[in-house]
PDB file of N, CA and C in Angstrom:
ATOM      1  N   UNK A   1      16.877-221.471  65.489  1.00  0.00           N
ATOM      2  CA  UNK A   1      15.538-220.948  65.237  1.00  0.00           C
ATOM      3  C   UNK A   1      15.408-219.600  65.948  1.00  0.00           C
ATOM      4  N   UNK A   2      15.112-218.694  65.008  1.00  0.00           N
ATOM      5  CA  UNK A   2      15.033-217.595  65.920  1.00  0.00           C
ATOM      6  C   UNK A   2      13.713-217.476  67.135  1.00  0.00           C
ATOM      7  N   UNK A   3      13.981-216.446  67.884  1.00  0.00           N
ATOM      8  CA  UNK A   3      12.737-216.386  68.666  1.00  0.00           C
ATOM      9  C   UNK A   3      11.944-215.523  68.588  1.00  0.00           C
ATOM     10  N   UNK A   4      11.015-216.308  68.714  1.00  0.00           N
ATOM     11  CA  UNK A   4       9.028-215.290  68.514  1.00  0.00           C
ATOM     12  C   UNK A   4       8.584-214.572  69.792  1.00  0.00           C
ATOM     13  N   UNK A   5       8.739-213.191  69.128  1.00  0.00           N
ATOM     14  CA  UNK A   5       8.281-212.120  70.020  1.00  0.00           C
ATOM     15  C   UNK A   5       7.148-211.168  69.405  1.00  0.00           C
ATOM     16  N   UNK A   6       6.113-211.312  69.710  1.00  0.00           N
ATOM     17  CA  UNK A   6       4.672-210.831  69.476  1.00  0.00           C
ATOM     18  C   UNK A   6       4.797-209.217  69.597  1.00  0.00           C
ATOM     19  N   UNK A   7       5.629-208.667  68.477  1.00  0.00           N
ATOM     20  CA  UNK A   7       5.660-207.290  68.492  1.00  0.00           C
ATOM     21  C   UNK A   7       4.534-206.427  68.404  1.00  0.00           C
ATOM     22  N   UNK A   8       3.758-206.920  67.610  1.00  0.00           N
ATOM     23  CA  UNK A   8       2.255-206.172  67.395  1.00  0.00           C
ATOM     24  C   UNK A   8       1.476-205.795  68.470  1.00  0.00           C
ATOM     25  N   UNK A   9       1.297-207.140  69.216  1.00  0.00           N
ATOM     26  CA  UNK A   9       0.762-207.118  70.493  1.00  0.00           C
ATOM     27  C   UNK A   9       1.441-205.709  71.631  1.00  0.00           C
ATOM     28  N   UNK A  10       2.786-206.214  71.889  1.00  0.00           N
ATOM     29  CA  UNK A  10       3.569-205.284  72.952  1.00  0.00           C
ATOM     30  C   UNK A  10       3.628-204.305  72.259  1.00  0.00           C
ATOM     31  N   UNK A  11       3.543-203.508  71.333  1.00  0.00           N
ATOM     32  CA  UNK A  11       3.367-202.229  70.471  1.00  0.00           C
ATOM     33  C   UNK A  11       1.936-201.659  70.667  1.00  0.00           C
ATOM     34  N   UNK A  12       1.043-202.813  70.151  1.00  0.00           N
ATOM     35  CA  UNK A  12      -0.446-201.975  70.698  1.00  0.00           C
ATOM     36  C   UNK A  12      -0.596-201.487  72.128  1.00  0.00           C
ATOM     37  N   UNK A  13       0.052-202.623  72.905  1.00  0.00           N
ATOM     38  CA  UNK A  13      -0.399-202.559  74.513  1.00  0.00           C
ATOM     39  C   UNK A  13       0.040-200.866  74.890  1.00  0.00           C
ATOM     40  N   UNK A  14       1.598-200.716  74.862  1.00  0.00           N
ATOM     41  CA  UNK A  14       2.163-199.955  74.703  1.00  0.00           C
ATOM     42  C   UNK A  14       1.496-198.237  74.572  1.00  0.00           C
ATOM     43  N   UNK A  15       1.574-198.413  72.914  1.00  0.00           N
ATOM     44  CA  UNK A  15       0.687-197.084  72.410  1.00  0.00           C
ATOM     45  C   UNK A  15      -0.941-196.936  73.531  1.00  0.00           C
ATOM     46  N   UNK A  16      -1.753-197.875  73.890  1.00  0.00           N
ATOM     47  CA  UNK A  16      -2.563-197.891  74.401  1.00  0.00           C
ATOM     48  C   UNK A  16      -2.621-196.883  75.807  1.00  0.00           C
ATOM     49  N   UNK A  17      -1.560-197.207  76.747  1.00  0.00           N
ATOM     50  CA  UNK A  17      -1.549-196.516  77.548  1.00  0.00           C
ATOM     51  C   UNK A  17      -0.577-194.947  77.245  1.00  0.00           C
ATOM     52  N   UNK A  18       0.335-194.667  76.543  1.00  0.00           N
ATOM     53  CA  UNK A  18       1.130-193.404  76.289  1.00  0.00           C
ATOM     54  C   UNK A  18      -0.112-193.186  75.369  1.00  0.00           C
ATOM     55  N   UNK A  19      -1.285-193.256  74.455  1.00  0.00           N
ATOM     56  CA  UNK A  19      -2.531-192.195  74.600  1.00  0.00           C
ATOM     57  C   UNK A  19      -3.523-191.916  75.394  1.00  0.00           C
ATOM     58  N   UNK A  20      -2.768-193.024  76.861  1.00  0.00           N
ATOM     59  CA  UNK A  20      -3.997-192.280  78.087  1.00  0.00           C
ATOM     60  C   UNK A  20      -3.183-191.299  78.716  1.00  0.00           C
ATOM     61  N   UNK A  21      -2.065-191.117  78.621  1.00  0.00           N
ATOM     62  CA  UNK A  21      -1.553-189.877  79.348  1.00  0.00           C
ATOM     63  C   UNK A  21      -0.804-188.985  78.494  1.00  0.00           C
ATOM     64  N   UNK A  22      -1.850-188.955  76.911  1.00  0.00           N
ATOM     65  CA  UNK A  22      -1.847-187.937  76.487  1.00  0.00           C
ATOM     66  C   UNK A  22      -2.074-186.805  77.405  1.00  0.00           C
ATOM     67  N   UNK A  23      -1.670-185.188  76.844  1.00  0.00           N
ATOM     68  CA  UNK A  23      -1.796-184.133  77.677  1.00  0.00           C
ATOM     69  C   UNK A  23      -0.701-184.417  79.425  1.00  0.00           C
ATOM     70  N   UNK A  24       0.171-185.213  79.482  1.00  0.00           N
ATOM     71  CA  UNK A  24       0.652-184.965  80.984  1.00  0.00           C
ATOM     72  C   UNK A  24       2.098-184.262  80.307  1.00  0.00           C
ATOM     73  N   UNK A  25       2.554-183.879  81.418  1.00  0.00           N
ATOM     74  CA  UNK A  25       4.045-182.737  80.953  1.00  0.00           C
ATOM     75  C   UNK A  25       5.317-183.722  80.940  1.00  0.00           C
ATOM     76  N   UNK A  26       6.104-183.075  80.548  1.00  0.00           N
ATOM     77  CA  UNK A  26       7.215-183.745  80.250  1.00  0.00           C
ATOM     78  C   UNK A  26       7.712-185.222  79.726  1.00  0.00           C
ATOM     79  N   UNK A  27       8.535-186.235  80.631  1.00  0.00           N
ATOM     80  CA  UNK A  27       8.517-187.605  79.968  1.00  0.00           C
ATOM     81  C   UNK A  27       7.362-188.450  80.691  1.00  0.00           C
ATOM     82  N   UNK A  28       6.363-187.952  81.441  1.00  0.00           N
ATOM     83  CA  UNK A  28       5.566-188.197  82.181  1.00  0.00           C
ATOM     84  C   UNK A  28       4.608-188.923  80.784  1.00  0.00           C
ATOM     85  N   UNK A  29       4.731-187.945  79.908  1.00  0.00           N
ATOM     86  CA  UNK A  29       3.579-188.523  78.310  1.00  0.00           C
ATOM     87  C   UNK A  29       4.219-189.174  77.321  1.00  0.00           C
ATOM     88  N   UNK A  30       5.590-189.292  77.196  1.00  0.00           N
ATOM     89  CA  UNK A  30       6.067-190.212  76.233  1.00  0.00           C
ATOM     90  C   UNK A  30       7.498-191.206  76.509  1.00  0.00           C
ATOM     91  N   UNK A  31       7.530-191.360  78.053  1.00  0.00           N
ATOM     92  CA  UNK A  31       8.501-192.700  77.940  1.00  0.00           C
ATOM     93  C   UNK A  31       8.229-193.547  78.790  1.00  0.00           C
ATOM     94  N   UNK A  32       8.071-194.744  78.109  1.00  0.00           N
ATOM     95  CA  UNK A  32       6.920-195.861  78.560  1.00  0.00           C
ATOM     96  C   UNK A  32       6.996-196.191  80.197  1.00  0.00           C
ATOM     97  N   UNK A  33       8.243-196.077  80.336  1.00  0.00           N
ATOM     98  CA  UNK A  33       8.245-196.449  82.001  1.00  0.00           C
ATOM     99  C   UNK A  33       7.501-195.551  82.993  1.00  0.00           C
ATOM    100  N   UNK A  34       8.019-194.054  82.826  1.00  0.00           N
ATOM    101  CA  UNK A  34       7.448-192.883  83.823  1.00  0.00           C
ATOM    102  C   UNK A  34       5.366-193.048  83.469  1.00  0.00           C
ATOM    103  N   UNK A  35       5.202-193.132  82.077  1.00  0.00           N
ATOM    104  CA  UNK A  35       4.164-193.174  81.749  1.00  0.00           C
ATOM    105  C   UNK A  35       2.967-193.762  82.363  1.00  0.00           C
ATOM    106  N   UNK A  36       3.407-195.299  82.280  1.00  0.00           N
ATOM    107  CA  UNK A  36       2.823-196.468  82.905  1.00  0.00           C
ATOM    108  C   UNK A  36       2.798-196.260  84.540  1.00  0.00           C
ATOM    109  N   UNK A  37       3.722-195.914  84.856  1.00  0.00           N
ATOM    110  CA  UNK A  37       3.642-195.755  86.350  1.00  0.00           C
ATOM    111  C   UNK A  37       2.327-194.429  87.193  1.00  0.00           C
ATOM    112  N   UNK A  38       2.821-193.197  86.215  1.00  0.00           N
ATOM    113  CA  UNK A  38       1.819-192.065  86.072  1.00  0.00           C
ATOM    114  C   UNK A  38       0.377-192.388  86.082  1.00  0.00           C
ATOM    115  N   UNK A  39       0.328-193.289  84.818  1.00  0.00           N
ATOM    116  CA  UNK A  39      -1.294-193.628  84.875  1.00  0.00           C
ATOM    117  C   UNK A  39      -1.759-194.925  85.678  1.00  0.00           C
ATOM    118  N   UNK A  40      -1.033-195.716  86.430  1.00  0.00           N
ATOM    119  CA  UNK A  40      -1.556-196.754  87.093  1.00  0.00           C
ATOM    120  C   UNK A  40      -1.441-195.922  88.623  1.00  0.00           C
ATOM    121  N   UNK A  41      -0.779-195.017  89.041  1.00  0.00           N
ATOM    122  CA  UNK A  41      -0.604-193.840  89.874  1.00  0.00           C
ATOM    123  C   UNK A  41      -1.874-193.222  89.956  1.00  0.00           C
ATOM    124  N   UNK A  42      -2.370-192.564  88.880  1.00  0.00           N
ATOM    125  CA  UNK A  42      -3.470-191.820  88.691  1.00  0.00           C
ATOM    126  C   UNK A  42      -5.373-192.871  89.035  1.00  0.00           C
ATOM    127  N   UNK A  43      -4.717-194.009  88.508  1.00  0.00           N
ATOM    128  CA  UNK A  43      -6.169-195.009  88.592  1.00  0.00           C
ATOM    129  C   UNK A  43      -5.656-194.967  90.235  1.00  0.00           C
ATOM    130  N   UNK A  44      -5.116-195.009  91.144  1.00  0.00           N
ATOM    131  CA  UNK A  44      -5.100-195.280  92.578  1.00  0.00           C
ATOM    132  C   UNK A  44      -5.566-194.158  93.304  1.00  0.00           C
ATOM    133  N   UNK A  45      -5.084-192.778  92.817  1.00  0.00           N
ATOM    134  CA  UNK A  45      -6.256-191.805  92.914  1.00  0.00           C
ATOM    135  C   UNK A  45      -7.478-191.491  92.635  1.00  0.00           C
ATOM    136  N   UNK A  46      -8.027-192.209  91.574  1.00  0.00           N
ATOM    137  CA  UNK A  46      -9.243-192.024  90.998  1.00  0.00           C
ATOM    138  C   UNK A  46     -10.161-192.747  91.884  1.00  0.00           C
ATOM    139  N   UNK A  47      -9.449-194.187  91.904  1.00  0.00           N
ATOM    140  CA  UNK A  47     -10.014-194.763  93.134  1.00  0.00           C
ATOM    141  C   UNK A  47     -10.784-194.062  94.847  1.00  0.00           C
ATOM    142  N   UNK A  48      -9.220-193.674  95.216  1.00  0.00           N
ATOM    143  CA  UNK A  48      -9.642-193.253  95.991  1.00  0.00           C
ATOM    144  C   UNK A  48     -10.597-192.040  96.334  1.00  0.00           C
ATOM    145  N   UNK A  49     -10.326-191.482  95.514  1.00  0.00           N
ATOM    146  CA  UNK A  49     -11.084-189.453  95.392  1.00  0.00           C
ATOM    147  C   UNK A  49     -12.776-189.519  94.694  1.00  0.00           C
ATOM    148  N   UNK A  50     -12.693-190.860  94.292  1.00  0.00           N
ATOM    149  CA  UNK A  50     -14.556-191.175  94.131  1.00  0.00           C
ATOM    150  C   UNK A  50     -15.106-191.502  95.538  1.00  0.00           C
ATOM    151  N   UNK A  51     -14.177-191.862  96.525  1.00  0.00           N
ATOM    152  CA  UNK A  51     -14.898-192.134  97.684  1.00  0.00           C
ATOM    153  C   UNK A  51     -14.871-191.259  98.524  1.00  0.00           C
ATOM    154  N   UNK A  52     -13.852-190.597  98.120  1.00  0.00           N
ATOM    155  CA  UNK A  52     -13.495-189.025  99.337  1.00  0.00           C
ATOM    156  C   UNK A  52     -14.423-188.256  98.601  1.00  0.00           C
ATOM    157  N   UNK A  53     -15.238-187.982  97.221  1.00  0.00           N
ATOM    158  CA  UNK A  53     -16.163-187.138  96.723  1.00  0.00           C
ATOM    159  C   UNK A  53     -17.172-187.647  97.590  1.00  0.00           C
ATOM    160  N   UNK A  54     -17.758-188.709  97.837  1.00  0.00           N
ATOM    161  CA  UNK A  54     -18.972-188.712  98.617  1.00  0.00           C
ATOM    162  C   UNK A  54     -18.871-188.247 100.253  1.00  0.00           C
ATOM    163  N   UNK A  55     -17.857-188.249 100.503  1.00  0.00           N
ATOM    164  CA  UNK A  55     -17.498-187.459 101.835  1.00  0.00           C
ATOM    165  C   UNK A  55     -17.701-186.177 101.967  1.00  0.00           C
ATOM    166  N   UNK A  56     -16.470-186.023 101.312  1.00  0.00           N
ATOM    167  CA  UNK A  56     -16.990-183.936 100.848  1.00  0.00           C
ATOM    168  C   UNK A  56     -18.603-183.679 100.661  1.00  0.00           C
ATOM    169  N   UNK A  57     -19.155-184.249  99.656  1.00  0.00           N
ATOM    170  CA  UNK A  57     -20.581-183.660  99.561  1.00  0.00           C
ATOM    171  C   UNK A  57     -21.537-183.968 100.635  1.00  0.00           C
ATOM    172  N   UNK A  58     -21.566-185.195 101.222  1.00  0.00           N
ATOM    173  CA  UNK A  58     -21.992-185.030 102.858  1.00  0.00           C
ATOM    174  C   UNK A  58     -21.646-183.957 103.500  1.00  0.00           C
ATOM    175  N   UNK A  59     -20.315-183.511 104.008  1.00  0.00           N
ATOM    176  CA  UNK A  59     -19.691-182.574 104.825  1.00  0.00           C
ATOM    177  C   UNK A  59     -20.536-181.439 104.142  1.00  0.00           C
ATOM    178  N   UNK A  60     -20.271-181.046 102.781  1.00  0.00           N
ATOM    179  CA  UNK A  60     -21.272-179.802 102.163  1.00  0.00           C
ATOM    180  C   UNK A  60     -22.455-179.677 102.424  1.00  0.00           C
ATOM    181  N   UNK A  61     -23.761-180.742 102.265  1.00  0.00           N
ATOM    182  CA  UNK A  61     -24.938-180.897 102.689  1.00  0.00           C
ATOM    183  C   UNK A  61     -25.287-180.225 103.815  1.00  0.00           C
ATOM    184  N   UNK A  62     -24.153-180.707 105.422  1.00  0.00           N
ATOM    185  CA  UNK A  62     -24.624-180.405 106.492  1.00  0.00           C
ATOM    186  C   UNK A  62     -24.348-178.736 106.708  1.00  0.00           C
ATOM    187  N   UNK A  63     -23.551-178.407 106.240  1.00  0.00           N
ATOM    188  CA  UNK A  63     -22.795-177.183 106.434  1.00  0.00           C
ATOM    189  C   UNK A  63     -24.182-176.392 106.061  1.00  0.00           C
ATOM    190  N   UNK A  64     -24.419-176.926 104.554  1.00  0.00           N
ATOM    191  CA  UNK A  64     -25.757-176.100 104.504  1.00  0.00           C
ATOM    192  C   UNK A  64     -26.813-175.969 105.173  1.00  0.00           C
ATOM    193  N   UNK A  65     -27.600-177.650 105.730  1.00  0.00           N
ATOM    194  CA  UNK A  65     -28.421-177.446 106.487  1.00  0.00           C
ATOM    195  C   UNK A  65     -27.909-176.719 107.731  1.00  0.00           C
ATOM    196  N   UNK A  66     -27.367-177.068 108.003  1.00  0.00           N
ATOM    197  CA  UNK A  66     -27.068-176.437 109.465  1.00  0.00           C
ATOM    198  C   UNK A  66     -27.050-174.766 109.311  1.00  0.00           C
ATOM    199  N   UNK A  67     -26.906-173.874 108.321  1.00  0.00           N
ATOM    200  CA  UNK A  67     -27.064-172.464 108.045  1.00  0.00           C
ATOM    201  C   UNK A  67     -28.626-172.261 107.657  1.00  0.00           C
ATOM    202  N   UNK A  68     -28.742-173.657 107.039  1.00  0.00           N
ATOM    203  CA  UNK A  68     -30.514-172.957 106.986  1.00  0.00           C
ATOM    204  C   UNK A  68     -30.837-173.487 108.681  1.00  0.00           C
ATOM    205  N   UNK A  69     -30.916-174.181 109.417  1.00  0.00           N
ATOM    206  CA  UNK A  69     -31.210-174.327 110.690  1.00  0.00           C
ATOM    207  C   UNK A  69     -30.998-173.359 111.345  1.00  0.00           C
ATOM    208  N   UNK A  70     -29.904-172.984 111.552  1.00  0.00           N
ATOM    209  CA  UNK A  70     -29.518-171.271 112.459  1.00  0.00           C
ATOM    210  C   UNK A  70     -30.435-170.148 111.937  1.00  0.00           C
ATOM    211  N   UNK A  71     -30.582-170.356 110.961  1.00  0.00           N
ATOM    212  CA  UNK A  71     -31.443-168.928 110.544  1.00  0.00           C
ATOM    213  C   UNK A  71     -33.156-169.435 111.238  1.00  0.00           C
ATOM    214  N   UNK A  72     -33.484-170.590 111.377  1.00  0.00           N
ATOM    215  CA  UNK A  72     -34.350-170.840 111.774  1.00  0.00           C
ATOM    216  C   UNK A  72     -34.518-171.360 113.500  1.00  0.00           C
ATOM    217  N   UNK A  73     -32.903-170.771 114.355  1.00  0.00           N
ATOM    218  CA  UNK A  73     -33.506-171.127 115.799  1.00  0.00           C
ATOM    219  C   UNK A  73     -33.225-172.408 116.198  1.00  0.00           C
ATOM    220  N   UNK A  74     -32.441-173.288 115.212  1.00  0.00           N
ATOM    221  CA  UNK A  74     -32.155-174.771 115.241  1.00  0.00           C
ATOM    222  C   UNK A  74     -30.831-174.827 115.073  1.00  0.00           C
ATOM    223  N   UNK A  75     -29.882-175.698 115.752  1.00  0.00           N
ATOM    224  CA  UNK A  75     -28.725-176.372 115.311  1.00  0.00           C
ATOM    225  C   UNK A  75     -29.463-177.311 114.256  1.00  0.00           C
ATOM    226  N   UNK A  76     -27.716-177.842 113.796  1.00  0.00           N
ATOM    227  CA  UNK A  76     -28.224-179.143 112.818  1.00  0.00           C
ATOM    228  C   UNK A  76     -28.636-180.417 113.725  1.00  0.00           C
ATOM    229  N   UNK A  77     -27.928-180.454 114.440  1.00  0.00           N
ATOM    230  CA  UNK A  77     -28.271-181.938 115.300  1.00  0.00           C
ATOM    231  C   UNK A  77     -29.477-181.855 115.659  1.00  0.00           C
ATOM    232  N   UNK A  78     -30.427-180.920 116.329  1.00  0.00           N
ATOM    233  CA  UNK A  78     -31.579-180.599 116.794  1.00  0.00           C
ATOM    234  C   UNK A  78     -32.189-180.461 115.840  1.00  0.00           C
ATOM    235  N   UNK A  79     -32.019-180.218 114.333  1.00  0.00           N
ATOM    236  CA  UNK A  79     -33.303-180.439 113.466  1.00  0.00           C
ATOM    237  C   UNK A  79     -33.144-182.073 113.004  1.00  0.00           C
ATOM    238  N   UNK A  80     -32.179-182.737 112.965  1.00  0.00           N
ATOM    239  CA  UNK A  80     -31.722-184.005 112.383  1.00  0.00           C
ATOM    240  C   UNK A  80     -32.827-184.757 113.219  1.00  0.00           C
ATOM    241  N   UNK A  81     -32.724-184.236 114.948  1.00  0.00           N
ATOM    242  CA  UNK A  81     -33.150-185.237 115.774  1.00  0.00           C
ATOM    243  C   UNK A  81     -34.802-185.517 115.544  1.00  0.00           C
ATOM    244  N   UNK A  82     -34.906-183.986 115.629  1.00  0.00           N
ATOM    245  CA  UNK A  82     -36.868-183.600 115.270  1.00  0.00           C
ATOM    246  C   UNK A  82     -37.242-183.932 114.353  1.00  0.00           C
ATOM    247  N   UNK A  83     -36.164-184.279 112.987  1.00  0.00           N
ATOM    248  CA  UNK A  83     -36.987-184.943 111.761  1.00  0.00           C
ATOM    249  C   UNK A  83     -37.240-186.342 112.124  1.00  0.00           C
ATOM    250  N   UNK A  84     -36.441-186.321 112.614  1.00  0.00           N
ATOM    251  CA  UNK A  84     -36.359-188.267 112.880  1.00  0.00           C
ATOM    252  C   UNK A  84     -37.480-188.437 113.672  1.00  0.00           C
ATOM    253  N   UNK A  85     -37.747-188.076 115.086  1.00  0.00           N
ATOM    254  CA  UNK A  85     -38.663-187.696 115.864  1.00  0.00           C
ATOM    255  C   UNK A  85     -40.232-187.511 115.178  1.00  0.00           C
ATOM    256  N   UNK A  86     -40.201-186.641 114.398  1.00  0.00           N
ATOM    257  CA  UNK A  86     -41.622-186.226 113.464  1.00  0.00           C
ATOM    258  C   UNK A  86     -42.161-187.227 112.075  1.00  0.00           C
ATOM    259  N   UNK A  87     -40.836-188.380 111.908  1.00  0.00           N
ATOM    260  CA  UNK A  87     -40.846-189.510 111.073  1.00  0.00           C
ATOM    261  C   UNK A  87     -40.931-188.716 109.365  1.00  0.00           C
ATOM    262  N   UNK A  88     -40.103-187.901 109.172  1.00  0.00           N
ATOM    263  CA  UNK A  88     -39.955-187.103 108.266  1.00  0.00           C
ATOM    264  C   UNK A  88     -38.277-187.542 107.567  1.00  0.00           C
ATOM    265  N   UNK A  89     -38.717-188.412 107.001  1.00  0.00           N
ATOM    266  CA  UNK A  89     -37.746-189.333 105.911  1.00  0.00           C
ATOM    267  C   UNK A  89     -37.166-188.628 104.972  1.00  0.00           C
ATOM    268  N   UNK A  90     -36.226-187.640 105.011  1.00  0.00           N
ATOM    269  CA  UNK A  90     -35.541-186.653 103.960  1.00  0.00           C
ATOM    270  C   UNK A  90     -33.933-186.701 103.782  1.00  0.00           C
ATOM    271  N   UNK A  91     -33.143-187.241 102.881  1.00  0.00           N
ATOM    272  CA  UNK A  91     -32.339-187.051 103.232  1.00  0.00           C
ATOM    273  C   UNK A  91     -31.237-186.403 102.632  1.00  0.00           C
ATOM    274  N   UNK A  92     -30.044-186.005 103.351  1.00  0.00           N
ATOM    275  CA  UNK A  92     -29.432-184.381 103.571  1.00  0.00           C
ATOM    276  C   UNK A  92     -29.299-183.944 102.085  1.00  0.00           C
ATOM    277  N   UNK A  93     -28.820-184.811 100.855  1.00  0.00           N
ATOM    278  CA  UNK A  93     -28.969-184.089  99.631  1.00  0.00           C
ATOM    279  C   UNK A  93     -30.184-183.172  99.227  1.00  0.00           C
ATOM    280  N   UNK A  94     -31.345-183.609  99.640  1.00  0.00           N
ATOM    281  CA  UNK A  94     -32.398-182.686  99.575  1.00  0.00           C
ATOM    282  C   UNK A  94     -32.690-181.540  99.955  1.00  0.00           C
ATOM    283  N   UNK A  95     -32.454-182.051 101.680  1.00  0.00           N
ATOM    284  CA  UNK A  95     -32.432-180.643 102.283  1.00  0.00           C
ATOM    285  C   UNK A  95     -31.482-179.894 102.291  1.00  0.00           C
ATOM    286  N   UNK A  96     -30.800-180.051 101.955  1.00  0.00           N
ATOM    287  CA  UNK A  96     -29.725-178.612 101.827  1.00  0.00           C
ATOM    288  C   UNK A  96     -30.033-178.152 100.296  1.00  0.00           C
ATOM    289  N   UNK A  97     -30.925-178.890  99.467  1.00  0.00           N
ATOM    290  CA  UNK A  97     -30.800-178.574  98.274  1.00  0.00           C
ATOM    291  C   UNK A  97     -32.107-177.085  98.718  1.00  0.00           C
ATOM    292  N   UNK A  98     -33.243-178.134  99.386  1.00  0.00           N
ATOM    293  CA  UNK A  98     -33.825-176.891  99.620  1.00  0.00           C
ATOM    294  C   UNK A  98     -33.323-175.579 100.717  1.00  0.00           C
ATOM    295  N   UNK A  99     -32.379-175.449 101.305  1.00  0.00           N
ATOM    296  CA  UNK A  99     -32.194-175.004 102.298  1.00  0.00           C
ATOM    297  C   UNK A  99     -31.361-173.905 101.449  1.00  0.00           C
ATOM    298  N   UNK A 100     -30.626-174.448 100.002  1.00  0.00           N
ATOM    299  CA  UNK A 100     -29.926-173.258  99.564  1.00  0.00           C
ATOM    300  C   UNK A 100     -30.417-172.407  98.453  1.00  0.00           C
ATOM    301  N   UNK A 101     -31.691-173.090  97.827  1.00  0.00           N
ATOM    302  CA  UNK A 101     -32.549-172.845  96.823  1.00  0.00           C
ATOM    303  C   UNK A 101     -33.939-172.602  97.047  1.00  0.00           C
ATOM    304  N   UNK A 102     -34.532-173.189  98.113  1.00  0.00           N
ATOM    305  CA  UNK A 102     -36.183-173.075  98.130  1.00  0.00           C
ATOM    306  C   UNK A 102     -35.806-172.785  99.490  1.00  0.00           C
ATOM    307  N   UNK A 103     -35.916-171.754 100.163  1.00  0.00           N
ATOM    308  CA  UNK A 103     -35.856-171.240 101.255  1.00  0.00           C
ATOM    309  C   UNK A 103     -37.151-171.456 102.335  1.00  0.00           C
ATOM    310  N   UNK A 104     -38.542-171.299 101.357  1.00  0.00           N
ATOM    311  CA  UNK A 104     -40.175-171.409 102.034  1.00  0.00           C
ATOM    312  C   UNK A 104     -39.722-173.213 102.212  1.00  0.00           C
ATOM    313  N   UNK A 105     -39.889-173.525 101.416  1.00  0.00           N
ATOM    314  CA  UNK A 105     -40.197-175.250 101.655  1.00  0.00           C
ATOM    315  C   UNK A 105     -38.916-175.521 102.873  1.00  0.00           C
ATOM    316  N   UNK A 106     -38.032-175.068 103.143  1.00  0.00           N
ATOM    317  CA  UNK A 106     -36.638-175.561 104.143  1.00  0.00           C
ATOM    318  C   UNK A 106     -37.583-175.256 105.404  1.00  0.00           C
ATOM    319  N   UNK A 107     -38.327-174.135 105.383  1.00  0.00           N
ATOM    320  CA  UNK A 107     -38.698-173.177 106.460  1.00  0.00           C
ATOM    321  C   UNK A 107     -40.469-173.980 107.215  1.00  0.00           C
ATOM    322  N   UNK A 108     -40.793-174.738 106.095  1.00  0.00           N
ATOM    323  CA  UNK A 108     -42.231-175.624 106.080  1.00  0.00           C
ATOM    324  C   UNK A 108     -41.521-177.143 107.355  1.00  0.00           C
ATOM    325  N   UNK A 109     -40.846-177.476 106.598  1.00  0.00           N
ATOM    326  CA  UNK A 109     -39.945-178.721 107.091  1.00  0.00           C
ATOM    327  C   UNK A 109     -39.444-178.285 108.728  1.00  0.00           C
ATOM    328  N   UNK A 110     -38.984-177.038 108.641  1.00  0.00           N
ATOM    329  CA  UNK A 110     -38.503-177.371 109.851  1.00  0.00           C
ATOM    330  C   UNK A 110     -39.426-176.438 111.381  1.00  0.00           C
ATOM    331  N   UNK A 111     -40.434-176.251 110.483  1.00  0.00           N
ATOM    332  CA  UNK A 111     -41.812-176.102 111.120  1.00  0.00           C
ATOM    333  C   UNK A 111     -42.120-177.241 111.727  1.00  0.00           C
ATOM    334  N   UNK A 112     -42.457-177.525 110.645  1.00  0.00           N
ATOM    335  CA  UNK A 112     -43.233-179.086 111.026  1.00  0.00           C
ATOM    336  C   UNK A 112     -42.499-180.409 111.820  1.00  0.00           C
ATOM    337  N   UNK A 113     -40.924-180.159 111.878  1.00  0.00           N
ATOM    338  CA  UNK A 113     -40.399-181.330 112.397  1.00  0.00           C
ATOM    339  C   UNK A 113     -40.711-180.439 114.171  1.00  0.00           C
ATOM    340  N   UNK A 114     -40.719-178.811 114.170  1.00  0.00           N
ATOM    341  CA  UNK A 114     -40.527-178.721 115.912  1.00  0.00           C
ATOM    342  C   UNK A 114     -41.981-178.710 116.382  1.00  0.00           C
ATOM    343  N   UNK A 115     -42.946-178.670 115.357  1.00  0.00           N
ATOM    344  CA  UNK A 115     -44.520-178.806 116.050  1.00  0.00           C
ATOM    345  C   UNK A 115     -44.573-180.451 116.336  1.00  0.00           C
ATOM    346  N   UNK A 116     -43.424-181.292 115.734  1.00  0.00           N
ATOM    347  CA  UNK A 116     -44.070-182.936 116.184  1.00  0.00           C
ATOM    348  C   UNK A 116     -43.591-182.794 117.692  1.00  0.00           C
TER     349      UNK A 116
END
């Protein structure tokens, strides 16, 4: 009796992943071994670099506040502390949003956190 091997199946599976790494160079996009490895390679980066993106944009946030703070006479830690202090619930995505775009409103905020 011959033996049953579900070609359709291991053919779809197959094609499935060599058109996720469509566009990569060399045998990296069309021989199943380098392929598979490439893109289960790539999901372990993806992984990781969604969590290192929320890092970076923290690190960016402060960088900013902290340049709108200097221009205003403040480190960052010393306005962080006075917001907290003045019970002024903002957090850093905002203010640096205003700190690099709305310059009056950055300048209101950090009024008001050194008069508390």
């Amino acid at each position: 009796m011959p033996r049953s091997v579900n070609h359709v199946a291991s053919r779809n599976r197959r094609k499935k992943i060599l058109s996720l790494t469509r566009g990569y160079v060399g045998a990296r996009k069309n021989v199943w071994t380098v392929a598979k490895n490439t893109w289960e390679k790539g999901l372990t980066y993806a992984f990781r670099d969604r969590k290192a993106k929320k890092r970076n944009f923290r690190a960016l946030w402060i960088q900013r506040i902290n340049a709108g703070a200097r221009l205003h006479g403040m480190s960052y830690s010393k306005l962080m502390g006075a917001l907290h202090k003045a019970g002024i619930e903002i957090n850093r995505k905002v203010l640096a949003d205003l700190a690099a775009n709305h310059p009056e409103a950055f300048a209101a905020i950090v009024e008001k956190a050194k008069n508390a």
